[in-house]
Protein backbone atom coordinates (compact mmCIF):
# COMPACT_ATOMS: atom_id res chain seq x y z
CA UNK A 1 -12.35 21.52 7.52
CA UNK A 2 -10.84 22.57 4.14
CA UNK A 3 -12.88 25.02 1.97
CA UNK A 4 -13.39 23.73 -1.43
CA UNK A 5 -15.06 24.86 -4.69
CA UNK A 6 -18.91 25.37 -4.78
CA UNK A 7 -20.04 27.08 -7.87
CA UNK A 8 -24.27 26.78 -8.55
CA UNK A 9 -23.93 24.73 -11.18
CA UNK A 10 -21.32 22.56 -9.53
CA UNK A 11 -24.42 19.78 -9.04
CA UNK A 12 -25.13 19.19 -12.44
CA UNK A 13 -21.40 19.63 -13.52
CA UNK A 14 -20.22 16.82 -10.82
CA UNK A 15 -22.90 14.57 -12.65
CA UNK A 16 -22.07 14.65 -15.96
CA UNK A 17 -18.55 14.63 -15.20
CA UNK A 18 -19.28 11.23 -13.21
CA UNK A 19 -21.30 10.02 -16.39
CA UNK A 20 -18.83 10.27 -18.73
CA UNK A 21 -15.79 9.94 -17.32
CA UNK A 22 -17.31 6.40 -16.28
CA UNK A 23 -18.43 6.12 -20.37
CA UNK A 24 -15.41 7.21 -21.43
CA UNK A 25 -13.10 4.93 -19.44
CA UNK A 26 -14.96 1.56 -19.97
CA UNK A 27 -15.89 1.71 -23.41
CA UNK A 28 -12.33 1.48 -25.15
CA UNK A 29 -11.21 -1.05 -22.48
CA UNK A 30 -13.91 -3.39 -23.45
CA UNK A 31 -12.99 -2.63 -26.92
CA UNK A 32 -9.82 -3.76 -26.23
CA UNK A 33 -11.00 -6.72 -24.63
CA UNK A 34 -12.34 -8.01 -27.47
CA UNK A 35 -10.69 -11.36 -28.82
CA UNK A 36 -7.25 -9.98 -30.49
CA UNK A 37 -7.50 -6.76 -28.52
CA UNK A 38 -4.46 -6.12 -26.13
CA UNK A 39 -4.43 -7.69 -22.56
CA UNK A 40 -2.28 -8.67 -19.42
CA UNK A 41 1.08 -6.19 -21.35
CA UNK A 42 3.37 -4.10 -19.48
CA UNK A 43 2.87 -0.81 -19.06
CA UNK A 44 5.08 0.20 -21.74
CA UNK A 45 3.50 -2.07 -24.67
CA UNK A 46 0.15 -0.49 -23.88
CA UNK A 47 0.90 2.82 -23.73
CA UNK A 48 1.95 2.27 -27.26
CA UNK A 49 -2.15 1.51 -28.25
CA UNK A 50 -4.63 4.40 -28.63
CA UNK A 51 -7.30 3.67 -26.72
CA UNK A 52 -4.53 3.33 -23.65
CA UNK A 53 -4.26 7.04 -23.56
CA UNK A 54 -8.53 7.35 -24.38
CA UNK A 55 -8.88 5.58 -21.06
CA UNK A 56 -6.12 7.60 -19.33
CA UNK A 57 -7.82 11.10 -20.66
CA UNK A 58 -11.62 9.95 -20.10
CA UNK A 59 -11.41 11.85 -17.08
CA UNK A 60 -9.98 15.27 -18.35
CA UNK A 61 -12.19 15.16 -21.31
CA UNK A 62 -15.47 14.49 -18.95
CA UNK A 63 -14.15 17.27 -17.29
CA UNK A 64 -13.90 19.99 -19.86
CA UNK A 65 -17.29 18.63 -21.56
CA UNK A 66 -18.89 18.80 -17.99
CA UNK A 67 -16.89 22.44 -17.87
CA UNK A 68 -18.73 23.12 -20.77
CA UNK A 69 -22.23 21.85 -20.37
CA UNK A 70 -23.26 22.93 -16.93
CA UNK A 71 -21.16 26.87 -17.64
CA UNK A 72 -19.11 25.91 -15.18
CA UNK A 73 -16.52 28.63 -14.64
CA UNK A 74 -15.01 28.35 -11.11
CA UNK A 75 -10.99 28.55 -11.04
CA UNK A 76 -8.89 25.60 -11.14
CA UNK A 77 -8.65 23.51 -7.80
CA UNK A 78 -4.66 23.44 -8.49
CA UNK A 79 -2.19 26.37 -7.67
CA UNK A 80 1.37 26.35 -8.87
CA UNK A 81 3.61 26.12 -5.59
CA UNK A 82 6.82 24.48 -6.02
CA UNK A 83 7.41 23.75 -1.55
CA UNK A 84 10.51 21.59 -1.61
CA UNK A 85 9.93 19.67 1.20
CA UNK A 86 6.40 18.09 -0.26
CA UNK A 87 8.08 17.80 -3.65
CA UNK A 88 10.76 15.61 -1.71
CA UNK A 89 7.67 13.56 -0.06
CA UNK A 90 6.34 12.91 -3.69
CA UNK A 91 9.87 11.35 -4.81
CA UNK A 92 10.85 9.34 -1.66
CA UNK A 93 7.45 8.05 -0.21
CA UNK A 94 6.27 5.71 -3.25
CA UNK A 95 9.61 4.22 -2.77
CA UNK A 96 9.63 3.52 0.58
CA UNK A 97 6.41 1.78 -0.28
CA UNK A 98 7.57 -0.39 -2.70
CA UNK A 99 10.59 -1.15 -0.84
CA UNK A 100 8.77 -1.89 2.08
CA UNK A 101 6.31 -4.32 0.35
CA UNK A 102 9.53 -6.00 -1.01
CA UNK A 103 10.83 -6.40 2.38
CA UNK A 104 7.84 -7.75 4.15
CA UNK A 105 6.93 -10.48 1.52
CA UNK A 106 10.18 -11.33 1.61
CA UNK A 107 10.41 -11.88 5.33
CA UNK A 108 7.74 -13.84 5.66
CA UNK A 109 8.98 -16.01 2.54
CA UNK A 110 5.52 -14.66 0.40
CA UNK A 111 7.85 -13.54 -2.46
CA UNK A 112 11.58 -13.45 -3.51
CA UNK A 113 13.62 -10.92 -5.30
CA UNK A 114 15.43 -13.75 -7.33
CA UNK A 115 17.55 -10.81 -9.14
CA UNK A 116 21.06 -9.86 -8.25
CA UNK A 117 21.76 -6.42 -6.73
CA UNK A 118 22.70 -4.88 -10.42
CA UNK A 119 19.73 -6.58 -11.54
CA UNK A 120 17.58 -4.62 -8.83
CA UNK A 121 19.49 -1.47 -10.21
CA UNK A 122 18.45 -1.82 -13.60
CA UNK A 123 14.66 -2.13 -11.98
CA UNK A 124 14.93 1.05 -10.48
CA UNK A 125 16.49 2.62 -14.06
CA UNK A 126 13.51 0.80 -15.35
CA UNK A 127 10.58 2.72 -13.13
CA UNK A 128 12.39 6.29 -13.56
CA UNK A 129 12.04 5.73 -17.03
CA UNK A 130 8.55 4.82 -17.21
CA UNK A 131 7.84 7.16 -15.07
CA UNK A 132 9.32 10.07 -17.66
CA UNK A 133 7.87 8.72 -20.60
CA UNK A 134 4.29 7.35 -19.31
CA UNK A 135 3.47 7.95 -16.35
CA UNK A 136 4.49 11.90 -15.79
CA UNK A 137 1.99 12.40 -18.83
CA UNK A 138 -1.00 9.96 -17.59
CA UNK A 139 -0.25 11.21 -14.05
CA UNK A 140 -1.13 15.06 -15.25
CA UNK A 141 -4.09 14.33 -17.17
CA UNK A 142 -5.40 12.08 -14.53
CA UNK A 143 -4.43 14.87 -11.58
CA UNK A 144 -6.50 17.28 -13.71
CA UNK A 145 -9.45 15.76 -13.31
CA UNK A 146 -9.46 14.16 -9.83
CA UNK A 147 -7.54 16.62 -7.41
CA UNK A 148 -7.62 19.42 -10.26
CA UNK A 149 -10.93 19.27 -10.63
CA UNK A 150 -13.33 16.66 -8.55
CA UNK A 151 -11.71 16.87 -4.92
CA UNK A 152 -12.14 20.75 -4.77
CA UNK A 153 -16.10 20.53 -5.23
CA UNK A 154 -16.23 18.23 -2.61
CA UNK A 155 -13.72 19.14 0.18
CA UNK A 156 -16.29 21.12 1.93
CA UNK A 157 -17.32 17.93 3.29
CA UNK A 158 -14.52 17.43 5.14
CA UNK A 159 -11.39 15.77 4.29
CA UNK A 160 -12.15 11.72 4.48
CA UNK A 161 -15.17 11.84 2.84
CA UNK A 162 -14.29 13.91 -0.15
CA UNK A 163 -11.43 11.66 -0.38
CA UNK A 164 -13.87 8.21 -0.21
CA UNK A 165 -16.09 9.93 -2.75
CA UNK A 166 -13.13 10.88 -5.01
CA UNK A 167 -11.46 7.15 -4.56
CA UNK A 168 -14.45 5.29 -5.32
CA UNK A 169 -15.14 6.91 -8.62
CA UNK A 170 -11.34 7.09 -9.56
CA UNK A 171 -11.56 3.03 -8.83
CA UNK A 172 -14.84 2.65 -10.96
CA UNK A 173 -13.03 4.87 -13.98
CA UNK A 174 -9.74 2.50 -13.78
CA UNK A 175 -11.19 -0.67 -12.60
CA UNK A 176 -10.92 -1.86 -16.50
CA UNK A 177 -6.56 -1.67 -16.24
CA UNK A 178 -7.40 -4.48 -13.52
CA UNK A 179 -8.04 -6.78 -16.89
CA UNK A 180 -5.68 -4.78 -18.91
CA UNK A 181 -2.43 -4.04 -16.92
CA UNK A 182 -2.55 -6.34 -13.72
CA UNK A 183 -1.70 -9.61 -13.71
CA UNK A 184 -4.61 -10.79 -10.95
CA UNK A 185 -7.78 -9.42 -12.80
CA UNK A 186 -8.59 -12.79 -14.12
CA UNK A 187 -7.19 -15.09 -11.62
CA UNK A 188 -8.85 -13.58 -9.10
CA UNK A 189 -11.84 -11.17 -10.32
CA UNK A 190 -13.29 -11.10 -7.07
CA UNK A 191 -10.49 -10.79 -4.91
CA UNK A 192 -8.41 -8.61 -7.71
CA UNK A 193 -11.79 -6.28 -7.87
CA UNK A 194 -12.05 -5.75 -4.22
CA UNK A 195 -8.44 -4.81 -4.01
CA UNK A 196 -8.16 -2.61 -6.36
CA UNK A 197 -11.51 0.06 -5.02
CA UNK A 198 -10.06 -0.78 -1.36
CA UNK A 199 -6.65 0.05 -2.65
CA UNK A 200 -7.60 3.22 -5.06
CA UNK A 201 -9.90 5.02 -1.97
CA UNK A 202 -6.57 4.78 -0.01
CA UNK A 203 -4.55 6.01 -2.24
CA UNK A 204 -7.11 8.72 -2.64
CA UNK A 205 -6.66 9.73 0.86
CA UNK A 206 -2.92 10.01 0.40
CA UNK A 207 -3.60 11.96 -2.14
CA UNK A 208 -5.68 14.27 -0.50
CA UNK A 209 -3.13 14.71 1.77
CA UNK A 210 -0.62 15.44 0.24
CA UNK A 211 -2.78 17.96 -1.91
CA UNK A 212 -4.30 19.91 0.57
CA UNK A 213 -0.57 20.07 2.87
CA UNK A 214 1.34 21.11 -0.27
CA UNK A 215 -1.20 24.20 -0.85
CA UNK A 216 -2.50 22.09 -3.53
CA UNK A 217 0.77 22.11 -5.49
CA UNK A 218 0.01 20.06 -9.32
CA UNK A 219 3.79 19.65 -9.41
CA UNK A 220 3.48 17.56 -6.29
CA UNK A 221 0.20 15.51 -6.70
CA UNK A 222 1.34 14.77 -10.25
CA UNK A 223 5.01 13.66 -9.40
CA UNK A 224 3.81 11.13 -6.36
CA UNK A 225 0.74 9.81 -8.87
CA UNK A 226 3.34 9.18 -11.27
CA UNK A 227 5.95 7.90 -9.27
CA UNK A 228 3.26 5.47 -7.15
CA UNK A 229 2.46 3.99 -10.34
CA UNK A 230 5.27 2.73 -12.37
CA UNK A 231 7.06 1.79 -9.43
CA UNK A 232 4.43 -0.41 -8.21
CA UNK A 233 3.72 -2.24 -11.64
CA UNK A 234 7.57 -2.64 -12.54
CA UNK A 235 9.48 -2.98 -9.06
CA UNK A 236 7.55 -4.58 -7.72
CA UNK A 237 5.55 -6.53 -11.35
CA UNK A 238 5.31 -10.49 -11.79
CA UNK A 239 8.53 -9.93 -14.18
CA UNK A 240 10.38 -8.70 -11.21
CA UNK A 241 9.20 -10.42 -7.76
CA UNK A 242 8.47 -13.97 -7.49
CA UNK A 243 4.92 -14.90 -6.13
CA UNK A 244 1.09 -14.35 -5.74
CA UNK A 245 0.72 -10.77 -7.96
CA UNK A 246 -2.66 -10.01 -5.78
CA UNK A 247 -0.51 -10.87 -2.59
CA UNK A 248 3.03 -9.61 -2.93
CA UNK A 249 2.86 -6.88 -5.41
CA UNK A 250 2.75 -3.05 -4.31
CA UNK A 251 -0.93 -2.83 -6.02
CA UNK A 252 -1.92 -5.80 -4.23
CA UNK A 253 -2.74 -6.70 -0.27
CA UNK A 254 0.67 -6.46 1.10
CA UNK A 255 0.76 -2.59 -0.59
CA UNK A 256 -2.43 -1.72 1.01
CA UNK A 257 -1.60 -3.22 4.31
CA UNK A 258 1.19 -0.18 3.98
CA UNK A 259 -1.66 2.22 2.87
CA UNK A 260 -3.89 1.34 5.80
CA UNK A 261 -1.36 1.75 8.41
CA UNK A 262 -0.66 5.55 6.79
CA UNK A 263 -3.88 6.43 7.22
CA UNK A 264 -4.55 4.98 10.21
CA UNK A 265 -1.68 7.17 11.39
CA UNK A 266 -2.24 10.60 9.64
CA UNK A 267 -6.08 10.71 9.80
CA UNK A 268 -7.22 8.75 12.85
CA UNK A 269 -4.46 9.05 15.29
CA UNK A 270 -3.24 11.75 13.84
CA UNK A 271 -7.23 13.60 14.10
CA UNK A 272 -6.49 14.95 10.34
CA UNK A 273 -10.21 15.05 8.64
């Protein structure tokens, strides 16, 4: 069982934290789903708006005000370990994802890639760059707060459950890009809702993993958030692969098919917790 962080005032801290990281992520969004506001944009477009980046730093903010409030003081959960070979995990594993998602709804006709090869190229060109100019930044201020600061208070519970605790408020805090990034979060509310915790507490406990193996490297956790995310919204995006978005797509059930197979192999048969 891993040894996290346990200050005496980590109680109250954890709770206010909660409180307004969820206050701080939801109120722009609905802001911005107000009639005029901007909605259903790539990732790109919204980056450009202001309360895009309140939403993405909610988290980090709640986290120095909670810092703050409760005289919290305990070190950072992160160290500053550059191990190669997890680095290289971070790079290559959200591709082999996406690629494998492409792949499988393509075998069993659920989607097409209806681009040619160059096409598929410029797709790739197209996620490395939105990885450096969006997501490297929203990656580290989101990895602050959830592995940086949230995971370490609760890893004395063991593994799996810090990580379900962790994913399920990291869901509730994003749940609003559902309506504002995803194309299935008014098609399918329900479905697209359900998806997206069930997806997010997975991707916690990859996460986790990948934390706790790589000595709890921020280079690492920040370059495989980043990386998960803009491949999955522009690889494998409506604008790029033909069919159902809450289906096909990386961020929808194909993708966390993939998801639940890793875990089912790393912490079940594998007997990581």
């Amino acid at each position: 069982m891993e040894v996290g962080i346990s200050p005496p005032s980590a109680g109250r801290s954890l709770f206010v934290f909660v409180a307004l990281a969820l206050l701080l992520s939801w109120v722009p969004a609905l802001l911005l789903s107000f009639p005029g506001g901007v909605r259903f944009v790539h990732l790109d477009r919204l980056a450009g708006t202001p309360s895009f980046w309140i939403v993405a730093v909610a988290p980090l903010l709640a986290v120095a005000i909670a810092r703050l409030v409760a005289k919290d003081s305990s070190p950072c959960g992160f160290s500053m370990d550059l191990p190669v070979r997890w680095i290289a995990v971070a790079l290559v594993l959200p591709g082999l994802w996406v690629a494998g998602v492409i792949i499988l709804g393509e075998s069993a006709r659920l989607s097409a890639w209806p681009y040619p090869r160059e096409t598929g190229l410029s797709a790739a060109g197209l996620s490395l760059r939105t990885t450096a100019a969006v997501g490297l930044p929203l990656a580290l201020v989101q990895e602050a707060a959830w592995r940086g600061y949230l995971l370490p208070r609760l890893l004395a519970r063991g593994r799996i459950e810090a990580s379900l605790i962790v994913g399920l408020i990291w869901a509730a805090c994003t749940l609003p890009w559902l309506y504002l990034i995803w194309p299935y979060g008014e098609a399918h509310p329900v479905l697209g809702t359900a998806a997206h915790i069930l997806q997010i507490i997975l991707l916690s406990l990859l996460m986790t993993w990948l934390y706790t193996r790589s000595r709890r490297s921020l280079i690492v956790c920040v370059l495989a958030h980043a990386m998960l995310w803009t491949f999955a919204g522009t690889i494998t995006g409506p604008g790029h692969l033909d069919g159902m978005p809450i289906l096909v797509g990386a961020r929808g059930i194909l993708g966390s098919m993939f998801l639940v197979l890793w875990a089912w192999l790393v912490y079940l048969r594998g007997g990581l917790r």
